[in-house]
Protein backbone atom coordinates (compact mmCIF):
# COMPACT_ATOMS: atom_id res chain seq x y z
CA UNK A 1 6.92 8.10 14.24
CA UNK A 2 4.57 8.85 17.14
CA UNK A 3 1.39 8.49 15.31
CA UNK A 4 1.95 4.94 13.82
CA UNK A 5 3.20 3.36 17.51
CA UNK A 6 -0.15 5.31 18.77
CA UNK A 7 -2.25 3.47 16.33
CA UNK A 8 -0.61 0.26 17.41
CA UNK A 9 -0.99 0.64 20.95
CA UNK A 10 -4.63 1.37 20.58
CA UNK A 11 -5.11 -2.07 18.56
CA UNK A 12 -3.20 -4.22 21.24
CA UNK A 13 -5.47 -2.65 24.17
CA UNK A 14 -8.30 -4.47 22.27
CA UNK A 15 -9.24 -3.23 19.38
CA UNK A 16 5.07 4.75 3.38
CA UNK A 17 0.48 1.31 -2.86
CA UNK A 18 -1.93 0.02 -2.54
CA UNK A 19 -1.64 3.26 -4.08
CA UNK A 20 -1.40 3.85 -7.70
CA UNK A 21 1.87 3.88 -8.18
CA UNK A 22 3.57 5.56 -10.87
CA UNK A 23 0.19 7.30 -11.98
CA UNK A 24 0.19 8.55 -15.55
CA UNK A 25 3.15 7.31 -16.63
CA UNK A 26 2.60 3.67 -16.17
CA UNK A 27 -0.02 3.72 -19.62
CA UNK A 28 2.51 6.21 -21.48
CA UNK A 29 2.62 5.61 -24.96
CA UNK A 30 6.37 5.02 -24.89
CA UNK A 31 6.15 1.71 -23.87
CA UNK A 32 8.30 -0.08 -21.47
CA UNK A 33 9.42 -2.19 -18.28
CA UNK A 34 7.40 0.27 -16.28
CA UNK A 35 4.16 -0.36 -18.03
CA UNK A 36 4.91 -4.02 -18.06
CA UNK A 37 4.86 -3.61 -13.92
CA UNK A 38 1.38 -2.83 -14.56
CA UNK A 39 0.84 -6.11 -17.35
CA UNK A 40 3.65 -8.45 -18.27
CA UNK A 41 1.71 -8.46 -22.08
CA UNK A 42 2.77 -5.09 -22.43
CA UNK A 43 6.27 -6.51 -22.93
CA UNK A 44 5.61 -7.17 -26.60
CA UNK A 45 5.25 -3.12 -27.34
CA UNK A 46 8.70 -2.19 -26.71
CA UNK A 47 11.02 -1.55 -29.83
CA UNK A 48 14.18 -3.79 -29.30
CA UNK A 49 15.72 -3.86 -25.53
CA UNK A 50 15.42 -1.31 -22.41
CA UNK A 51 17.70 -0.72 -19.50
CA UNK A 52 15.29 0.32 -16.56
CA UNK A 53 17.69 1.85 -14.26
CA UNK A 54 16.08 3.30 -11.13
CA UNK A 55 12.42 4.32 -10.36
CA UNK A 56 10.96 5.34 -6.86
CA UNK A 57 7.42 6.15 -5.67
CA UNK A 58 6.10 7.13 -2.42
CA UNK A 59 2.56 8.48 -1.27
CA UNK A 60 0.13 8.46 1.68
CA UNK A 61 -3.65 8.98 1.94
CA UNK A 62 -5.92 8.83 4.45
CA UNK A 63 -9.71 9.80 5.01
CA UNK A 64 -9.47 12.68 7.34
CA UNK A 65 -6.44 15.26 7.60
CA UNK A 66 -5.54 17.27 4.50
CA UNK A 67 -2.24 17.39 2.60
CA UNK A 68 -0.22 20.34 4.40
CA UNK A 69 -0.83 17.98 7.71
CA UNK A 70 0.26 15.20 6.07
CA UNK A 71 3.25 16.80 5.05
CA UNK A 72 4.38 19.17 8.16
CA UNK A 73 2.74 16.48 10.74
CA UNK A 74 1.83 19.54 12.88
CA UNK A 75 -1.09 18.32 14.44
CA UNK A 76 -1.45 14.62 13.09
CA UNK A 77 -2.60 13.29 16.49
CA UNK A 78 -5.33 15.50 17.04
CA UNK A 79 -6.62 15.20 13.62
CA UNK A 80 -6.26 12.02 12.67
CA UNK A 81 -8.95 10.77 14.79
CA UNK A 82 -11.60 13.73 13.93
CA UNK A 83 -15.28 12.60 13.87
CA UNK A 84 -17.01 9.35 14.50
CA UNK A 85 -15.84 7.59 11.45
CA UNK A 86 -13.06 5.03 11.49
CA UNK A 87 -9.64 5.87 10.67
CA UNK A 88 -8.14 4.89 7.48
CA UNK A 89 -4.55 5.61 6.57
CA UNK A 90 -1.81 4.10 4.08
CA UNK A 91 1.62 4.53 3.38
CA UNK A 92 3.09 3.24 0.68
CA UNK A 93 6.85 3.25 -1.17
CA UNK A 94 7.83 0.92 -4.00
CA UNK A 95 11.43 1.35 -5.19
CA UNK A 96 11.92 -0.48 -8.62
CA UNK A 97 15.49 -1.64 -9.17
CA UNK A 98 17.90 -2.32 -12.19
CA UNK A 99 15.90 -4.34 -14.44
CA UNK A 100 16.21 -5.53 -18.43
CA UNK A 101 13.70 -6.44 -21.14
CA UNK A 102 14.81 -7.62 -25.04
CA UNK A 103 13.31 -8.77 -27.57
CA UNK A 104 13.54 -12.18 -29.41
CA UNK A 105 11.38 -12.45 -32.21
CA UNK A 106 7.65 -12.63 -31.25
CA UNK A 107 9.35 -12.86 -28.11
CA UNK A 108 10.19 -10.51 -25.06
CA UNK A 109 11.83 -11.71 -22.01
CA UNK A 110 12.69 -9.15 -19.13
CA UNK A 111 14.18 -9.47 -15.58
CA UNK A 112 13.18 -6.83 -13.23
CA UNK A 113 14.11 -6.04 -9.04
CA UNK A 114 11.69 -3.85 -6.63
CA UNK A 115 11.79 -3.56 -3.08
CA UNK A 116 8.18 -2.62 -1.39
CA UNK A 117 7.14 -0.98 1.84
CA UNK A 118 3.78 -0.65 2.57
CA UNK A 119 1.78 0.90 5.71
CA UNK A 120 -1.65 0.20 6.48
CA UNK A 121 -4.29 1.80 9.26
CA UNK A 122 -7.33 -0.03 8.87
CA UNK A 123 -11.01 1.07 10.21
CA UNK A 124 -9.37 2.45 13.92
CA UNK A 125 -12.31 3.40 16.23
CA UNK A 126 -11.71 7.27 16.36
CA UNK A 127 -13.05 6.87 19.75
CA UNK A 128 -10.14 4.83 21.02
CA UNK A 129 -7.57 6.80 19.11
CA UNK A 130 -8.40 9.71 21.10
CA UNK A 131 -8.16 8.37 24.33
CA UNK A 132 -4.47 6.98 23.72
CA UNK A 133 -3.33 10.07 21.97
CA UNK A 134 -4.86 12.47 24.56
CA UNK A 135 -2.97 10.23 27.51
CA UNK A 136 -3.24 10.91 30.78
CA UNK A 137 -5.31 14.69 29.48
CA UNK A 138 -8.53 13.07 32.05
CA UNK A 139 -10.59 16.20 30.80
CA UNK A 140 -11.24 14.16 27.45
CA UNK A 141 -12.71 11.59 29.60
CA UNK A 142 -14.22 13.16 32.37
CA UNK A 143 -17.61 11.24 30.51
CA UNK A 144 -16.58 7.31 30.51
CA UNK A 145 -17.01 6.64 26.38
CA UNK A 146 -18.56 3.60 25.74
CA UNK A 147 -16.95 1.61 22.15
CA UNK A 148 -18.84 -0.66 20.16
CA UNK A 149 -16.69 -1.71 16.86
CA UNK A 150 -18.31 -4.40 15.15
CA UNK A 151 -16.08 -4.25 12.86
CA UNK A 152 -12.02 -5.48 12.09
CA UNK A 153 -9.40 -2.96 12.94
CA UNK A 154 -5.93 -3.68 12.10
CA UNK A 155 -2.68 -1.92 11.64
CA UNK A 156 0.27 -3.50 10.10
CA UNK A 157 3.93 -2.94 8.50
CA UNK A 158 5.73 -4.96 5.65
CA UNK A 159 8.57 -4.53 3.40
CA UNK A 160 9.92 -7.34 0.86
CA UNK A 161 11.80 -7.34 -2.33
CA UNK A 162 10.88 -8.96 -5.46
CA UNK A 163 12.83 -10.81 -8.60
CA UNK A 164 10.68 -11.06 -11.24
CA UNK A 165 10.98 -12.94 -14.47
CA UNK A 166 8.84 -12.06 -17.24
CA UNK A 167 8.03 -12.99 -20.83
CA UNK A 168 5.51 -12.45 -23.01
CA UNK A 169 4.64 -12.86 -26.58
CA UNK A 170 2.75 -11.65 -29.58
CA UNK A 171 -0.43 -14.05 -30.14
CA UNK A 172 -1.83 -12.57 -33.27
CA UNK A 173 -0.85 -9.74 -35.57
CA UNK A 174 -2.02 -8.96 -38.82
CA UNK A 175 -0.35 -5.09 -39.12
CA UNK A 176 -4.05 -3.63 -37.87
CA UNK A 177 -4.93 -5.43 -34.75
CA UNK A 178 -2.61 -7.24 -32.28
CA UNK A 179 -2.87 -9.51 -29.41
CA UNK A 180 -0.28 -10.53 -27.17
CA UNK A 181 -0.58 -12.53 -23.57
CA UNK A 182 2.23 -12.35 -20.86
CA UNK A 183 3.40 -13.40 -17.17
CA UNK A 184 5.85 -12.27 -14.84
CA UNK A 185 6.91 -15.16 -12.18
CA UNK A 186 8.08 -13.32 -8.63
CA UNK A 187 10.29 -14.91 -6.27
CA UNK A 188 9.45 -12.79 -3.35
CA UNK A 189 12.11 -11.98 -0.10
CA UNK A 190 10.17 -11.53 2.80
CA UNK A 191 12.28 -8.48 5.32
CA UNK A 192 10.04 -7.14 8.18
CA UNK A 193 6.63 -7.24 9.42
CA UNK A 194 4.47 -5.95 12.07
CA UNK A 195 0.62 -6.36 12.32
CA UNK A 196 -1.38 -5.61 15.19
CA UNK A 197 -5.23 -7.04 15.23
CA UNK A 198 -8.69 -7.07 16.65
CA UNK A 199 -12.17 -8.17 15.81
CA UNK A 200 -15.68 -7.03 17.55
CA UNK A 201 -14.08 -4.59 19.98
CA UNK A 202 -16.72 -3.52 22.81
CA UNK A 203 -15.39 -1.34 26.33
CA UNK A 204 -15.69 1.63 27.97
CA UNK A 205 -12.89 4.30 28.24
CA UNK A 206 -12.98 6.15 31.44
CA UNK A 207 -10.81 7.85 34.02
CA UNK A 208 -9.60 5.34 37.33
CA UNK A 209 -7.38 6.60 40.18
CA UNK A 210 -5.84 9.54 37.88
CA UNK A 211 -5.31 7.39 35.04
CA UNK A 212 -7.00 6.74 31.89
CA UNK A 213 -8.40 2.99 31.48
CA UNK A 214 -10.71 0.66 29.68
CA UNK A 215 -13.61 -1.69 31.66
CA UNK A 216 -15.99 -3.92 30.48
CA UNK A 217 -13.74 -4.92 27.87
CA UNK A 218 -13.82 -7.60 24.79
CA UNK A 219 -12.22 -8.07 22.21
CA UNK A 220 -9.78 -11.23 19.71
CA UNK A 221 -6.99 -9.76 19.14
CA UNK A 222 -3.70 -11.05 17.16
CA UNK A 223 -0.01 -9.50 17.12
CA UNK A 224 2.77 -10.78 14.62
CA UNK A 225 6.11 -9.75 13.95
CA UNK A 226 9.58 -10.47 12.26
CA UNK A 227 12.77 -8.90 11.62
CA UNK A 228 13.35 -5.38 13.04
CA UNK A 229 9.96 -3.96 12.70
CA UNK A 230 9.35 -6.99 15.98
CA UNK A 231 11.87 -4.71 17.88
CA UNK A 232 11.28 -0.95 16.71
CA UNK A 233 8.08 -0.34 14.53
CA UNK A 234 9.48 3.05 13.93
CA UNK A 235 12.49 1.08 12.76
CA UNK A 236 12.70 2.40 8.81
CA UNK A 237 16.68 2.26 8.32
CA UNK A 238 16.03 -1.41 8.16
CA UNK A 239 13.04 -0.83 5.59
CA UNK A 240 15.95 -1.23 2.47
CA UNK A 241 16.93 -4.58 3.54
CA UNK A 242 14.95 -5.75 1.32
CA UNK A 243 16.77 -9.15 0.42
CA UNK A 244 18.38 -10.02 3.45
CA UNK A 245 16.33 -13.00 4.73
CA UNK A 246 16.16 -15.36 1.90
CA UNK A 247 13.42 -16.25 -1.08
CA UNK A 248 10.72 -17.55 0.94
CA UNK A 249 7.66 -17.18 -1.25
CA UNK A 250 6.29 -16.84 -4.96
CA UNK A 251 3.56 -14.96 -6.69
CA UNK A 252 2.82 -14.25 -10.51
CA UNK A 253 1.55 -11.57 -12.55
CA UNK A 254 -0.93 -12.55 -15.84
CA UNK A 255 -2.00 -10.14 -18.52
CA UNK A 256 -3.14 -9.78 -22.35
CA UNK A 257 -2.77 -6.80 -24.40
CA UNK A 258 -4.71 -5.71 -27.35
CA UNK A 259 -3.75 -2.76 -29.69
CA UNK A 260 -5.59 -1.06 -32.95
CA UNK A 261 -2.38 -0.02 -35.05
CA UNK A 262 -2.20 2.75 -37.28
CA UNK A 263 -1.20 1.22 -40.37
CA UNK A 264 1.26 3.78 -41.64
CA UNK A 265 3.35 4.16 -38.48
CA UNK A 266 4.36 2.95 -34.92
CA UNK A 267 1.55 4.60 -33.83
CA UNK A 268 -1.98 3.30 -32.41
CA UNK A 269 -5.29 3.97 -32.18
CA UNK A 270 -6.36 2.24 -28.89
CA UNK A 271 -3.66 0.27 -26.37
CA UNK A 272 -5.97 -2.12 -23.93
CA UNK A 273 -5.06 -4.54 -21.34
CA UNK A 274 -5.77 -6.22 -18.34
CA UNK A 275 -4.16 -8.56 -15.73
CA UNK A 276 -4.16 -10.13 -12.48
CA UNK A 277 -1.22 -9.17 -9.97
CA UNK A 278 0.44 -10.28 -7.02
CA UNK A 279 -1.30 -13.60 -7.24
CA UNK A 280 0.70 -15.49 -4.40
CA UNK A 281 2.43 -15.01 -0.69
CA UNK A 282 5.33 -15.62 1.17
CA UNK A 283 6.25 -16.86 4.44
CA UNK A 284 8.42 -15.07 7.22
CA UNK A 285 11.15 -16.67 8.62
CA UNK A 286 13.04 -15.36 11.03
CA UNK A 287 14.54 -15.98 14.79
CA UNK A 288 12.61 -13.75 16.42
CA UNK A 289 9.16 -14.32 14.52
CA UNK A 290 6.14 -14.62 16.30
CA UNK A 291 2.33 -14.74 15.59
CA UNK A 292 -0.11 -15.04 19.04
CA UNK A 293 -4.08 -14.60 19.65
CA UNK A 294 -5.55 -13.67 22.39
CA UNK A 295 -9.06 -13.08 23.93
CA UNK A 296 -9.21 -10.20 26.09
CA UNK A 297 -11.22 -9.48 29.06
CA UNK A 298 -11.64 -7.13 31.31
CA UNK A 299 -14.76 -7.05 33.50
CA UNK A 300 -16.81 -4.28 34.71
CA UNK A 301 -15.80 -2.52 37.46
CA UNK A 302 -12.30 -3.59 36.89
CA UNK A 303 -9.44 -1.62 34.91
CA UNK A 304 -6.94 -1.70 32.44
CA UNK A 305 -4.76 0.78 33.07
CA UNK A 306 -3.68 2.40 29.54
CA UNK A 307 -1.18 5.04 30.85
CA UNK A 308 2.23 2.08 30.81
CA UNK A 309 1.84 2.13 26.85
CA UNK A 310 1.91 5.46 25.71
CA UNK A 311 5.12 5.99 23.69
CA UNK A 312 5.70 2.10 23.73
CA UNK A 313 7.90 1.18 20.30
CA UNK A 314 8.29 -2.15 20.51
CA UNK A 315 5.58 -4.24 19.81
CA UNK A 316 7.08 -7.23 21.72
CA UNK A 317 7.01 -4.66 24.72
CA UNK A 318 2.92 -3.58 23.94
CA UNK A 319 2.19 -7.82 24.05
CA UNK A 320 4.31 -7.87 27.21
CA UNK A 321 2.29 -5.44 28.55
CA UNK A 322 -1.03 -6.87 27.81
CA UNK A 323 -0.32 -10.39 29.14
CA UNK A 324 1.35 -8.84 32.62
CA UNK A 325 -2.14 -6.78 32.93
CA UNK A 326 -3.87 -10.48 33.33
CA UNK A 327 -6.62 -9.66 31.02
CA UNK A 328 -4.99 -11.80 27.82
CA UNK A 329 -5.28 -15.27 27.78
CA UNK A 330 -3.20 -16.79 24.90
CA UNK A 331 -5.67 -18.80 22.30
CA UNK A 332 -2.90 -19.62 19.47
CA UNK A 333 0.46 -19.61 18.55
CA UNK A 334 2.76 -20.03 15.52
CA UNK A 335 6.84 -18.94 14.50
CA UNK A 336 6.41 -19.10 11.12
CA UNK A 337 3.18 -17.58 9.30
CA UNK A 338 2.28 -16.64 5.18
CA UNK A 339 1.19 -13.20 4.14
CA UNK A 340 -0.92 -12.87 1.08
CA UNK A 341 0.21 -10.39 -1.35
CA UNK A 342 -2.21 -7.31 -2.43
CA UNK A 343 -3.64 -9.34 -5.44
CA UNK A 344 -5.91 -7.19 -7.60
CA UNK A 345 -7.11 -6.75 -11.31
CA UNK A 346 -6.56 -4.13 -13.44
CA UNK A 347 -8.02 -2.97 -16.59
CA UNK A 348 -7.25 0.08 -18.47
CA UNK A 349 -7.63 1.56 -22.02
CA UNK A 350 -5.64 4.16 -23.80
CA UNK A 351 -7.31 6.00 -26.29
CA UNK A 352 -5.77 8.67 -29.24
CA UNK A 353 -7.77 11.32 -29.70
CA UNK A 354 -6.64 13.38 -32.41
CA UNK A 355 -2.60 13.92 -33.77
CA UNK A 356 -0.72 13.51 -30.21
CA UNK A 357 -3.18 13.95 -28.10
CA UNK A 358 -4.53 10.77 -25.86
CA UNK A 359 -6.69 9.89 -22.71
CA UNK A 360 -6.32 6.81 -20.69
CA UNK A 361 -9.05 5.06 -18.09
CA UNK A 362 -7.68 2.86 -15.74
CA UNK A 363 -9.06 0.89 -12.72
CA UNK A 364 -7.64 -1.68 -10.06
CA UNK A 365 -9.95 -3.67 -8.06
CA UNK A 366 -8.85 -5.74 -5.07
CA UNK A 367 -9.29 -9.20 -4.82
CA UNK A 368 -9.45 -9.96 -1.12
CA UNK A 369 -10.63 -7.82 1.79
CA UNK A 370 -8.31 -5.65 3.16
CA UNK A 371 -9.83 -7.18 7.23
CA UNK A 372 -8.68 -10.54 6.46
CA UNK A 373 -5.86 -11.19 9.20
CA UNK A 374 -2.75 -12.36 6.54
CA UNK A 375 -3.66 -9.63 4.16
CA UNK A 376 -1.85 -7.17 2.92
CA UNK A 377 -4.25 -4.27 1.80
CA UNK A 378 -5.07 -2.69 -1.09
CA UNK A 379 -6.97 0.44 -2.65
CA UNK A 380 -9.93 0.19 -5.22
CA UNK A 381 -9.34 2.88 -7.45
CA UNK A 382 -10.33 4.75 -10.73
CA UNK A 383 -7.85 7.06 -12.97
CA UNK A 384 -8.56 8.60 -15.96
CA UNK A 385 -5.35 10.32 -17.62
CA UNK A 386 -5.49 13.21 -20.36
CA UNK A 387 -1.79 13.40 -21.90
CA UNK A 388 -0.01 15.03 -25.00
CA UNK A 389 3.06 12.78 -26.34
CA UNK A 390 5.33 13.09 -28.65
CA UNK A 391 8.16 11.11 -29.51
CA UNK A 392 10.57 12.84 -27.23
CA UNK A 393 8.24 14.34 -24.34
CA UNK A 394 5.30 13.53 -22.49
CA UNK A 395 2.80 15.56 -20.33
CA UNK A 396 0.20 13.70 -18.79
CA UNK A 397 -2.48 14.83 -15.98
CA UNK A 398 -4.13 11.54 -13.67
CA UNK A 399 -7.51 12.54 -11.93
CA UNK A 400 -7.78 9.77 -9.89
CA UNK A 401 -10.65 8.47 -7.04
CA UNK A 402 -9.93 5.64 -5.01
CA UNK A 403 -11.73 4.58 -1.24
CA UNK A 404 -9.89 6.25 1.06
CA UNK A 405 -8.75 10.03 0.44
CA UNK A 406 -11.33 10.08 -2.32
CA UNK A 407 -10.61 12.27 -5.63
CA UNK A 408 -7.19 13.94 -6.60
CA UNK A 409 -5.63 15.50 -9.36
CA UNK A 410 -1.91 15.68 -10.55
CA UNK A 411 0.44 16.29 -13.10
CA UNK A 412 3.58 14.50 -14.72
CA UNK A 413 6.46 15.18 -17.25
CA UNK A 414 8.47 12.92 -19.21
CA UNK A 415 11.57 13.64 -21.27
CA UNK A 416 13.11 11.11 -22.85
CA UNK A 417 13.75 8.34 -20.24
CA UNK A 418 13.93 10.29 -17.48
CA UNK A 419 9.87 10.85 -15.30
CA UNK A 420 8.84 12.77 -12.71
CA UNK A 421 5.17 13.05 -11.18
CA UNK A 422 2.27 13.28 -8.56
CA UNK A 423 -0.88 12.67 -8.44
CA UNK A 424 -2.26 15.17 -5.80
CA UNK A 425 0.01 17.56 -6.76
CA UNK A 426 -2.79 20.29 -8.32
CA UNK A 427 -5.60 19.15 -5.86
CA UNK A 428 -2.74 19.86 -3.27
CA UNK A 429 -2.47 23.67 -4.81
CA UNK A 430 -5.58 24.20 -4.94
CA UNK A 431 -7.05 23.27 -1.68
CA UNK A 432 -4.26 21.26 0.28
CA UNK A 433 -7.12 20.97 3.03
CA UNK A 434 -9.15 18.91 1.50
CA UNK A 435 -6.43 16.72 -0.34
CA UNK A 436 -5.74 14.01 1.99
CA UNK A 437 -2.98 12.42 -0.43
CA UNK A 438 0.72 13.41 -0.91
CA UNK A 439 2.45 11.57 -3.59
CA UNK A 440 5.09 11.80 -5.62
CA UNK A 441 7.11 9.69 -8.42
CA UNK A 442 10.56 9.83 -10.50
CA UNK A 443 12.54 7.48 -12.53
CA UNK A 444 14.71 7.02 -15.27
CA UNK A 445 15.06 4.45 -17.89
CA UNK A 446 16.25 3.98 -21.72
CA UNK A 447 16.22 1.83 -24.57
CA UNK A 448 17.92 0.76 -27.56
């Protein structure tokens, strides 16, 4: 994928959520595994055992192209670097395996697989962008640009797969009001990874000898890699490997639940929860791992030619690059290195509003910022979810707002076990322009 390697390249020349997945469905009223994703507590709401059997969700946002770019990828290059303000983009896909809850008692225990990609473009100066992805085009710098980013950019790749363990239990139930508390322990597989780093960028783009180049150049920057993404970033067959290089790293889930019951049936008045996720990280292993600093200089009046790493796919290849130029002088160096999980809190409330008719808020907030170095990012976002649910069907609409593409609007169905959903999809219809998001959901599940 052209743009991605672009975005790369422009971070080592010195500069597919999260998302909200599973919008909508992940507060239905028929409760299950999927909800207890969201908060292990929610565990104690399911009737007797369920078999989740497969459940996928994909999206990508961003803060400047609209959806029918996003999804053709006409004229992503040009776009995506509009404007004077930073470019944001994320791609996210989490892929939720077989997976088994029953209950025991005031007991529920549950054992659940995922496997999780997860994209991230953070804060790119637009005015860098455009040089790389115009090339060796010298009539977009015919004026030298001068770049001052006092800010972290960063652009990085992972994918892992998760075991989780789960059990939660009712704490107090008196037939009106009921509180439970649950956790979900993760051993966590750590597969590929590719980040590309820089703080406090400063330089000048400009045109040298036919060539496009930077001068009076500064910037700390950091590359790490492992597994395939170290030899192809645009290497997604390997993505589903999920498993294949060992547990090497552990995080936890914690939630509480709290429901008003109807008193005359199954049914309840208000569902509310919260919980703390992805508390933990794990540590890539691998043979060809690698994690290296640099400072970079290059002085005025002399030039780093940029032209040798457009189309470059391999990020070992981009470092290469760099340190032949003689402007990178190595600062640290480590094999193995930790990546912190997305950790955030969530809180959400689901509300009945008259017969079968319910509305849901929901927020996520992120725990750490998505600059720091081992990171992996996250979105802050706000949903609030009208649905109408009866026992055997479910239609649900999330308008959602989070800090990137900004606010959306989509629609799901459920019938029986079996989900599908977005939520773009109707801001999409409307005015696929101004939607920059394209997402989309489906599962299927059942219970005993």
């Amino acid at each position: 994928m052209k743009p991605i390697t672009l975005l790369l390249l422009l971070l080592g020349c010195g500069s597919m959520l999260a998302q909200e997945h599973f919008a909508g469905i992940n507060t239905s009223k028929r409760t299950g595994l999927l909800n207890a994703e969201m908060n292990p507590a929610e565990l104690t709401n399911i009737d007797s055992m369920e078999v989740h059997v497969f459940a996928v969700s994909a999206n990508i946002t961003n803060n400047k192209i609209g959806f029918s770019d996003l999804v053709k990828s006409e004229n992503f290059e040009d776009q995506i670097f509009l404007g004077n303000k930073p470019t944001s983009l994320r791609a996210d896909i989490d892929v939720l395996g077989p997976a088994f809850a029953m209950r025991a008692g005031k007991w529920v225990f549950a054992i659940a697989t995922a496997g999780k990609t997860k994209s991230n473009i953070i804060d790119i100066n637009t005015n860098l962008g455009r040089a790389l992805i115009n090339g060796n085009d010298l009539e977009t710098v015919e004026t030298a640009t001068a770049v001052l980013a006092n800010y972290n950019q960063k652009a990085t790749a992972t994918t892992w797969g998760e075991i989780g363990l789960s059990a939660s239990r009712e704490i107090y139930n008196d037939g009106e009001h009921k509180f439970s508390g649950g956790v979900t322990f993760k051993f966590l597989f750590p597969g590929s990874y590719a980040r590309m780093s820089s703080s406090k960028f400063k330089g000048t783009i400009t045109a040298n000898n036919g060539d496009i180049a930077l001068t009076d150049a500064s910037s700390t920057i950091n590359f790490a890699y492992s597994g395939s993404l170290a030899n192809n970033f645009n290497d997604a067959g390997n993505f589903a490997n999920y498993y294949g290089n060992g547990m090497h790293g552990f995080a936890a889930d914690l939630g509480i639940n709290y429901r008003w019951q109807e008193t005359d049936d199954d049914d309840y008045k208000i569902n509310a929860g919260l919980s703390l996720r992805n508390m933990g990280s794990m540590t890539f292993k691998d043979g060809n791992n690698q994690s290296n600093s640099y400072n970079i200089t290059v002085p005025n009046g002399q030039y780093l030619n940029l032209e040798p790493f457009i189309g470059v796919n391999n990020i070992q290849k981009i470092e290469d690059l760099l340190v032949q130029s003689g402007y990178a002088q190595i600062t640290k160096t480590n094999t193995d290195f930790k990546v912190k999980l997305p950790a955030l809190f969530s809180l959400y409330a689901d509300f009945k509003v008259y017969n079968n008719w319910y509305v849901t808020g929901y927020t996520q907030q992120k725990l750490h910022q998505d600059y720091e170095e081992a990171q992996i990012a996250v979105q802050n976002i706000v949903t609030v979810t009208p649905r109408y649910s009866a026992k055997r069907y479910e239609i649900f609409a999330p308008l959602s707002g989070n800090e990137i593409s900004g606010f959306a609007a989509g629609i799901g169905f459920r019938y029986g076990g079996f989900f599908i959903g977005s939520s773009s999809l109707i801001t999409a219809a409307l005015n696929n322009s101004d939607t920059h998001q394209a997402d989309a959901y489906a599962g299927f599940r059942f219970a005993f």
